[in-house]
C-alpha atoms as a PDB file:
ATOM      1  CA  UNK A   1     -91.280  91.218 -71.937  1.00  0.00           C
ATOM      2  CA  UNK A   2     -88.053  92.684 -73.702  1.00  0.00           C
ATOM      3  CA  UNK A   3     -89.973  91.751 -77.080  1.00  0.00           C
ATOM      4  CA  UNK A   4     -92.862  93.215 -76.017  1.00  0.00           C
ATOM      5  CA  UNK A   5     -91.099  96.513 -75.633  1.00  0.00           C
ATOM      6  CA  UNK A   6     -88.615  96.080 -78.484  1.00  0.00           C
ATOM      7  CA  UNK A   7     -91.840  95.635 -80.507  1.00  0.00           C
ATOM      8  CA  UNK A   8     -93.784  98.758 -78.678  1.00  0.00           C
ATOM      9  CA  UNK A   9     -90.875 100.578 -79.259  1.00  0.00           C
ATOM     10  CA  UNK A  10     -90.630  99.531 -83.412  1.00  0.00           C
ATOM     11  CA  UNK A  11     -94.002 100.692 -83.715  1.00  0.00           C
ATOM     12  CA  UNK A  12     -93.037 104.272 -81.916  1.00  0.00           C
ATOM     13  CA  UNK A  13     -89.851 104.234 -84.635  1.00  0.00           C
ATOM     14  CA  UNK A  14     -92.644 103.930 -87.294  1.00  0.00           C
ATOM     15  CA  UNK A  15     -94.890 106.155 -86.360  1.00  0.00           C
ATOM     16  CA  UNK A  16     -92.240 108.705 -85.589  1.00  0.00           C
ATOM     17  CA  UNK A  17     -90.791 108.432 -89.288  1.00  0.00           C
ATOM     18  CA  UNK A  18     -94.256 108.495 -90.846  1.00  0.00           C
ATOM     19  CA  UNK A  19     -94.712 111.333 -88.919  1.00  0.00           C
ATOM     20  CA  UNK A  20     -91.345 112.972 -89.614  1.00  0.00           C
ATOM     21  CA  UNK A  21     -92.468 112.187 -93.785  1.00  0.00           C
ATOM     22  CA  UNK A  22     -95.290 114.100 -93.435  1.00  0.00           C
ATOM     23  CA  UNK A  23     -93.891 117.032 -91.602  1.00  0.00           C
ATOM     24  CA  UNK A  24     -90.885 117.082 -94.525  1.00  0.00           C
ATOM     25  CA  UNK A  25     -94.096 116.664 -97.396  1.00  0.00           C
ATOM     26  CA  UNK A  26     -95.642 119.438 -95.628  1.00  0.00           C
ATOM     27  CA  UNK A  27     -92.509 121.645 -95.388  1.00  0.00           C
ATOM     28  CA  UNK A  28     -91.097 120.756 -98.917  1.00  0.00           C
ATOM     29  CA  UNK A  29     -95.022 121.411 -99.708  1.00  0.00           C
ATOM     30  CA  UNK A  30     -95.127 125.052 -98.097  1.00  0.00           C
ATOM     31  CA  UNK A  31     -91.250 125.861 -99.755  1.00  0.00           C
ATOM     32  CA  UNK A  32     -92.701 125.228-103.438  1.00  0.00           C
ATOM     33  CA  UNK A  33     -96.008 126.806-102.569  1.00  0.00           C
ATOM     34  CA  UNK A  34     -94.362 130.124-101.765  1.00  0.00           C
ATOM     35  CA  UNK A  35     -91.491 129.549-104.325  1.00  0.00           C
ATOM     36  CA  UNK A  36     -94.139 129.424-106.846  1.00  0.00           C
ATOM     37  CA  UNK A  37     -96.067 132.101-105.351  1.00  0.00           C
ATOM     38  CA  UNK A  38     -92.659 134.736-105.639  1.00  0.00           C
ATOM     39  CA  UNK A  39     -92.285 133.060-109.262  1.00  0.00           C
ATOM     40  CA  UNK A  40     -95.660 133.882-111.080  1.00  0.00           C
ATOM     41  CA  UNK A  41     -95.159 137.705-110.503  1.00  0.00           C
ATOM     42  CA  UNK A  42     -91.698 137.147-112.035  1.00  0.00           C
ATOM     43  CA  UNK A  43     -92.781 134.854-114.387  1.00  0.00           C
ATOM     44  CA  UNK A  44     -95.460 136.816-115.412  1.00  0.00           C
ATOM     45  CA  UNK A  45     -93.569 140.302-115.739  1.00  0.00           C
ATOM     46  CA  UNK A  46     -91.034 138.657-118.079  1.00  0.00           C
ATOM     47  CA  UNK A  47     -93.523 137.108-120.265  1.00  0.00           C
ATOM     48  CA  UNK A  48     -95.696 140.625-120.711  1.00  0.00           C
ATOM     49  CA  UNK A  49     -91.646 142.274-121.132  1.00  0.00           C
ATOM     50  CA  UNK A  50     -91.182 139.581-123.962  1.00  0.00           C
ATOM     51  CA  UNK A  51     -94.147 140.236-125.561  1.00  0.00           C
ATOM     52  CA  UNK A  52     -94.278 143.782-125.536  1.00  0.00           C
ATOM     53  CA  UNK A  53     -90.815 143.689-127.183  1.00  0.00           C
ATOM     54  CA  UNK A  54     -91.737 140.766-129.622  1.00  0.00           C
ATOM     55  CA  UNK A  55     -94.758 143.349-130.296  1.00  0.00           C
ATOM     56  CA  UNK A  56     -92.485 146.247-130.602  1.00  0.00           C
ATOM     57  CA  UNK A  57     -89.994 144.298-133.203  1.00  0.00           C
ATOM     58  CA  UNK A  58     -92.946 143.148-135.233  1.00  0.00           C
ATOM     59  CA  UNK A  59     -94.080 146.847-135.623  1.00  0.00           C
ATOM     60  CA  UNK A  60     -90.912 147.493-136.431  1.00  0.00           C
ATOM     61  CA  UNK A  61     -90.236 145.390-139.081  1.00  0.00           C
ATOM     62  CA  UNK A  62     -93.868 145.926-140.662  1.00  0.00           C
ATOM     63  CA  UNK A  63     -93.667 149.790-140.839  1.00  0.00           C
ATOM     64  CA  UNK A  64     -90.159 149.557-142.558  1.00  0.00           C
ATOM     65  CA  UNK A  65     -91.058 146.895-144.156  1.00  0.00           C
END
């Protein structure tokens, strides 16, 4: 009987930790999503800044060149 419960109660462990994996998957899933999500904007702004002024330069140079 005490194996039957120390077994019942192994299988609740495991269940329990698979469960607790996919709950931290799922979190650490949602954190990147939105981290991503504020990063593109940011991301994006800085690459359109470093063009613009890569673009700028290159005018520059041409016309006094």
């Amino acid at each position: 009987a005490a194996w039957c419960t120390t077994l019942s109660l192994s299988e609740q462990a495991r269940s329990l930790a698979s469960r607790c994996g996919e709950l931290r998957s799922l979190i650490w899933w949602q954190f990147l999503r939105t981290s991503m999500e504020g990063f593109t904007p940011v991301m994006l702004t800085w690459s359109s800044i470093l063009s613009s002024n890569a673009l700028a330069t290159y005018s520059m140079i041409s016309t006094s060149g």
